[in-house]
N, C-alpha and C. Protein backbone atom coordinates (compact mmCIF):
# COMPACT_ATOMS: atom_id res chain seq x y z
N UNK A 1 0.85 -1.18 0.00
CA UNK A 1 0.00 0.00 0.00
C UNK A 1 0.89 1.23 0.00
N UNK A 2 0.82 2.38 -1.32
CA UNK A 2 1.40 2.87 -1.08
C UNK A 2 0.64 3.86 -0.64
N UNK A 3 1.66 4.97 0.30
CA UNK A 3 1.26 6.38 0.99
C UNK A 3 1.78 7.64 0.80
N UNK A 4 0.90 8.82 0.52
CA UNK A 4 1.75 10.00 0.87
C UNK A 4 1.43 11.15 1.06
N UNK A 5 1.87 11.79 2.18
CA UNK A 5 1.84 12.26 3.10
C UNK A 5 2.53 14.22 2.50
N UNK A 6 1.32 15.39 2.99
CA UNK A 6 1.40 15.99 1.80
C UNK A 6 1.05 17.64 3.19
N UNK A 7 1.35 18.14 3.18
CA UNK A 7 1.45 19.69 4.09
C UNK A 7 0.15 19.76 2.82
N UNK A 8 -1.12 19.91 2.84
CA UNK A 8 -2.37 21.02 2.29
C UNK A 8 -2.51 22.04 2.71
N UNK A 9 -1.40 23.24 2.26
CA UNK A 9 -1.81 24.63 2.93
C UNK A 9 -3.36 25.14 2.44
N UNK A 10 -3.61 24.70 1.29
CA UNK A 10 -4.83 25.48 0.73
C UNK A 10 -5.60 25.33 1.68
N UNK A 11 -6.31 23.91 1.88
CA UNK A 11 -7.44 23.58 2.73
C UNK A 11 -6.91 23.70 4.02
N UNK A 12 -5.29 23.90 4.80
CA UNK A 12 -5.18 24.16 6.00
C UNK A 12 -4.92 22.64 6.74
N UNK A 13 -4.32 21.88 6.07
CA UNK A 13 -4.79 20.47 6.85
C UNK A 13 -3.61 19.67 6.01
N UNK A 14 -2.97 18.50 6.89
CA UNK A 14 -1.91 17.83 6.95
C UNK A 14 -2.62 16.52 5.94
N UNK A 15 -2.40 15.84 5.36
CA UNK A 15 -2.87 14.84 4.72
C UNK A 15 -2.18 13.81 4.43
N UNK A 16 -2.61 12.20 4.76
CA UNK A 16 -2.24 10.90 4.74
C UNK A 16 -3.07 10.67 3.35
N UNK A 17 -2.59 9.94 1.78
CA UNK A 17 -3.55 9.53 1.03
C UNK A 17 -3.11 7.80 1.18
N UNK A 18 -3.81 7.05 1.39
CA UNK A 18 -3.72 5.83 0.90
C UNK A 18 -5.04 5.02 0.01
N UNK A 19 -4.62 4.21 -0.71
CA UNK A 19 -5.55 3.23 -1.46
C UNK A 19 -7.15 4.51 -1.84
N UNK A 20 -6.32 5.63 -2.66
CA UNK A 20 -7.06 6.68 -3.03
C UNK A 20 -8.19 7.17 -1.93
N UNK A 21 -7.91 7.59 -0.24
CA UNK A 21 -8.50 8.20 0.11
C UNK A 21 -7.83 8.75 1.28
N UNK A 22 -8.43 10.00 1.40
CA UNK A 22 -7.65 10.84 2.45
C UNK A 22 -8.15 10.82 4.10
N UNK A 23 -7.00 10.85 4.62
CA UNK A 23 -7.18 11.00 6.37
C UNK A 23 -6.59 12.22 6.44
N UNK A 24 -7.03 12.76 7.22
CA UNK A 24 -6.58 14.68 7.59
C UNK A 24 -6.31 15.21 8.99
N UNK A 25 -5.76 15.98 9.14
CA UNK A 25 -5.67 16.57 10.34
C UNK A 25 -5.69 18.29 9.98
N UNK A 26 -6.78 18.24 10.11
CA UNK A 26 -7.16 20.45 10.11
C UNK A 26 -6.54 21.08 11.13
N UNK A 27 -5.24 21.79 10.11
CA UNK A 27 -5.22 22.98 11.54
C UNK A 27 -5.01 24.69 11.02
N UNK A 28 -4.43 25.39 12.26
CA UNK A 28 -4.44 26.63 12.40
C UNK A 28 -3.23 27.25 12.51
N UNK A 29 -2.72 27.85 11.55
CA UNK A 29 -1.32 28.27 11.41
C UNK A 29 -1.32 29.98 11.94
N UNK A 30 0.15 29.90 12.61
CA UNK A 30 -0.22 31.22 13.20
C UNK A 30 1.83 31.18 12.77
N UNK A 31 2.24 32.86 12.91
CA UNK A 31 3.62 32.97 12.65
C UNK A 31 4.18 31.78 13.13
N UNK A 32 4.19 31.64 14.93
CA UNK A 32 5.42 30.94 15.73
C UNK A 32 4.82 29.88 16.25
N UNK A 33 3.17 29.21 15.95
CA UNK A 33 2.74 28.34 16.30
C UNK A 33 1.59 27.52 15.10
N UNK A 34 1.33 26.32 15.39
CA UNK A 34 0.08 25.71 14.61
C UNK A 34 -0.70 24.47 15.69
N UNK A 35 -2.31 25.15 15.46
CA UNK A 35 -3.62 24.23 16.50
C UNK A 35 -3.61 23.45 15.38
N UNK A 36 -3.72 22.47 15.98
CA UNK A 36 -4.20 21.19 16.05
C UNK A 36 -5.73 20.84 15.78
N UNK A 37 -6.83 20.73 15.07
CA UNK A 37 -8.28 21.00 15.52
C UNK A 37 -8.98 19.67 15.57
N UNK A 38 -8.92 19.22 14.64
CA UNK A 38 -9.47 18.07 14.27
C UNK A 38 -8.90 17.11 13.48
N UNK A 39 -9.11 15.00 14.00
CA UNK A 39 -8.36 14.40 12.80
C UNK A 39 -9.51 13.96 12.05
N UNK A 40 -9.38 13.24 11.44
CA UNK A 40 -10.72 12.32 10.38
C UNK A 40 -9.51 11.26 9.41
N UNK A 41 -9.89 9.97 9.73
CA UNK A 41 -9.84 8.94 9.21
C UNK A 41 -11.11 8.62 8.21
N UNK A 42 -10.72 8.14 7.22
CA UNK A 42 -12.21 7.39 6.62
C UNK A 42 -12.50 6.16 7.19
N UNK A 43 -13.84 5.69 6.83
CA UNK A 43 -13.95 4.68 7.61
C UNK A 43 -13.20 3.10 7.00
N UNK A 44 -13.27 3.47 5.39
CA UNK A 44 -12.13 2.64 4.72
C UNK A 44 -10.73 2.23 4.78
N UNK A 45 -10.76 3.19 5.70
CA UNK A 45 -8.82 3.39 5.85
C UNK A 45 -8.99 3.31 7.74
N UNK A 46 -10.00 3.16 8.12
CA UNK A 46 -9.93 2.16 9.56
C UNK A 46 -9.39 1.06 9.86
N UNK A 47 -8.78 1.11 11.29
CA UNK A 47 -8.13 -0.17 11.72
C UNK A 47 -6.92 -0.84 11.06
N UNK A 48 -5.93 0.13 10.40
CA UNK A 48 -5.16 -0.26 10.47
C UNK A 48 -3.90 0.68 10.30
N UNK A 49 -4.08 1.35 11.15
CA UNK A 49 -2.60 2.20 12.00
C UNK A 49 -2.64 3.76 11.23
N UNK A 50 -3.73 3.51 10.04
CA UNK A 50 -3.62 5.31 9.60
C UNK A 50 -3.41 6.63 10.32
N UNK A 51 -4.63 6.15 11.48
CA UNK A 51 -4.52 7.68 12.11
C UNK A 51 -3.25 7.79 12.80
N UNK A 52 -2.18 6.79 13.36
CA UNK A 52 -0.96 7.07 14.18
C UNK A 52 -0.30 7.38 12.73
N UNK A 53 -0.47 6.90 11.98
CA UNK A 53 0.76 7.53 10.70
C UNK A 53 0.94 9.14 10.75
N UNK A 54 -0.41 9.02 10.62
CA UNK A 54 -0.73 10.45 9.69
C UNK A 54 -0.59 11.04 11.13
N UNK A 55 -0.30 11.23 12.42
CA UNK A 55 -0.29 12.08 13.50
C UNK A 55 1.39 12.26 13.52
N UNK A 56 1.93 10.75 13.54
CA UNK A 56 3.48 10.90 13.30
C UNK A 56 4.05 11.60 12.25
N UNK A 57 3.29 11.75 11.03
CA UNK A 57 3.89 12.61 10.18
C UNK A 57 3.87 14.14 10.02
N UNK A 58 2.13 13.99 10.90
CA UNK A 58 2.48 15.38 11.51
C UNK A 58 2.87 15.99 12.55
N UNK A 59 3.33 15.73 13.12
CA UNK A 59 4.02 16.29 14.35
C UNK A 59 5.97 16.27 13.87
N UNK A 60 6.24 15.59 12.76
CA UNK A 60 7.55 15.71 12.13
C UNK A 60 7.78 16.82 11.64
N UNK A 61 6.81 16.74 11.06
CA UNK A 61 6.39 18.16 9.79
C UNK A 61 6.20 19.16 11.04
N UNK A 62 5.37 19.62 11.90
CA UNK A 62 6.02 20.42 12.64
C UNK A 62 6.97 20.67 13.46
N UNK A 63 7.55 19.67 13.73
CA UNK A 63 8.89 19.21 13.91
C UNK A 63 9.85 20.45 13.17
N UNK A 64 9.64 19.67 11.70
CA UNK A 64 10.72 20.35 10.65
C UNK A 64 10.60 21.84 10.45
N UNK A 65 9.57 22.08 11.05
CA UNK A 65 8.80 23.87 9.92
C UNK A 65 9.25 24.73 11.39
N UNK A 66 9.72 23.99 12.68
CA UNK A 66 10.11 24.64 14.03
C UNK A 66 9.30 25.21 14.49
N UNK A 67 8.09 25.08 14.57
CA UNK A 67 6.93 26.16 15.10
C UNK A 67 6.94 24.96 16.44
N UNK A 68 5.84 25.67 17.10
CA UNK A 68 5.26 25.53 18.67
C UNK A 68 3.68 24.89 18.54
N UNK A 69 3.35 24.18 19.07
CA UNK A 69 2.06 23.26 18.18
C UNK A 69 1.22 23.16 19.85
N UNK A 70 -0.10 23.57 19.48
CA UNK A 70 -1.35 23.72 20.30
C UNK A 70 -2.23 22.75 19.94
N UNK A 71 -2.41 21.84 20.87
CA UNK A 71 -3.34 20.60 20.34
C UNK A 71 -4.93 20.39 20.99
N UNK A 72 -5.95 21.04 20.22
CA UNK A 72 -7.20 21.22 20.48
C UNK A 72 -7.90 19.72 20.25
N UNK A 73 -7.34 18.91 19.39
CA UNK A 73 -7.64 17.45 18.53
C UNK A 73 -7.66 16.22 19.79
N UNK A 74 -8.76 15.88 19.72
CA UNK A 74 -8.66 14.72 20.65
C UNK A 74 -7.82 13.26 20.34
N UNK A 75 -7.84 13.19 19.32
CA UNK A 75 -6.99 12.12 18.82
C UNK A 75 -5.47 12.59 18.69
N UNK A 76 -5.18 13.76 18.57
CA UNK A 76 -3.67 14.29 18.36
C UNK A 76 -3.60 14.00 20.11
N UNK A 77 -4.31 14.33 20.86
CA UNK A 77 -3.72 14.10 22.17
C UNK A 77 -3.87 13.21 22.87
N UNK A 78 -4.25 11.84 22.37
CA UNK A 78 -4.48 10.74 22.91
C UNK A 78 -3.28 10.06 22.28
N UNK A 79 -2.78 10.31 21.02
CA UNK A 79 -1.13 9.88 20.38
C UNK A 79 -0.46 10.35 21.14
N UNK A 80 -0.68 11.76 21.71
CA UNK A 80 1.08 12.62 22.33
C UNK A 80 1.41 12.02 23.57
N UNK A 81 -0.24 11.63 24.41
CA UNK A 81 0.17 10.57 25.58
C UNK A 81 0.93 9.45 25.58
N UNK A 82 0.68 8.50 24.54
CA UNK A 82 1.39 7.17 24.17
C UNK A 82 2.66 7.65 23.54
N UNK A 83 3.33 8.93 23.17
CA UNK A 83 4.30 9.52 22.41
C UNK A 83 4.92 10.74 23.30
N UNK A 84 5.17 10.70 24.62
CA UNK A 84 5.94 11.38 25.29
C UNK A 84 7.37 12.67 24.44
N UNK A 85 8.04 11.52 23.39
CA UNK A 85 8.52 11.90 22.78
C UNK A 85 8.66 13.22 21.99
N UNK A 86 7.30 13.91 21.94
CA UNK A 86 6.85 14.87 20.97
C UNK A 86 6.15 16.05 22.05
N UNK A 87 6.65 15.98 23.02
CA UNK A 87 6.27 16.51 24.17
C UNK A 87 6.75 18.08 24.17
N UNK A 88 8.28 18.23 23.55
CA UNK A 88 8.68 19.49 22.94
C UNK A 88 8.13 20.21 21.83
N UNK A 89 7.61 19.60 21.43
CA UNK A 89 7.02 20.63 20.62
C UNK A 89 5.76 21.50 21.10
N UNK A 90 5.15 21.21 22.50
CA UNK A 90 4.05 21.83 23.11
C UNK A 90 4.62 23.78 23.02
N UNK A 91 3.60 24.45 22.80
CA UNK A 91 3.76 25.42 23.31
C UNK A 91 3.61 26.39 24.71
C-alpha cells in the first residue's frame, strides 16, 4: 500500500492519502505556532494504523517547519500521551 503524506496549505490540513482516500488533520497556522483541531480517518482506511501515521507525520512536519504546536484534537492528544517523545514541541 502505497502512501503519501502531503502539508495542504490550501485547505489548512496535513494529509495521509492511501488506497485513493484521504485522512486529515485540520489545523491553524499562526507565525510561531500551529492548532491542532481536528483528525478524520475514513472509515475505509480504519483499523489499520492510519490515524498514528498520519499524526506521526504530523508532528515531524512540525517538527521540521520549528513552530510551537497547540493541540485542540482529541486524537492528536491521545497519540502525544502514548508519544511522550513529541512533548517538545508543546507550546
Amino acid at each position: 500500500m502505497a502512501e503519501t503524506f502531503r502539508d495542504n496549505e490550501a485547505q489548512s490540513r496535513f494529509e495521509l492519502e492511501a488506497d485513493g482516500a484521504i485522512a486529515f488533520v485540520v489545523y491553524r497556522k499562526s507565525p510561531d505556532t500551529i492548532t491542532l483541531i481536528h483528525t478524520e480517518v475514513p472509515p475505509e482506511l480504519g483499523g489499520r494504523g492510519i490515524g498514528s501515521r498520519l499524526a506521526r507525520a504530523t508532528l515531524e512536519a512540525i517538527r521540521a517547519q520549528g513552530r510551537k504546536l497547540v493541540v485542540k484534537c482529541e486524537f492528536i492528544q491521545g497519540f502525544m500521551k502514548k508519544n511522550p517523545d513529541y512533548d517538545d514541541l508543546l507550546a
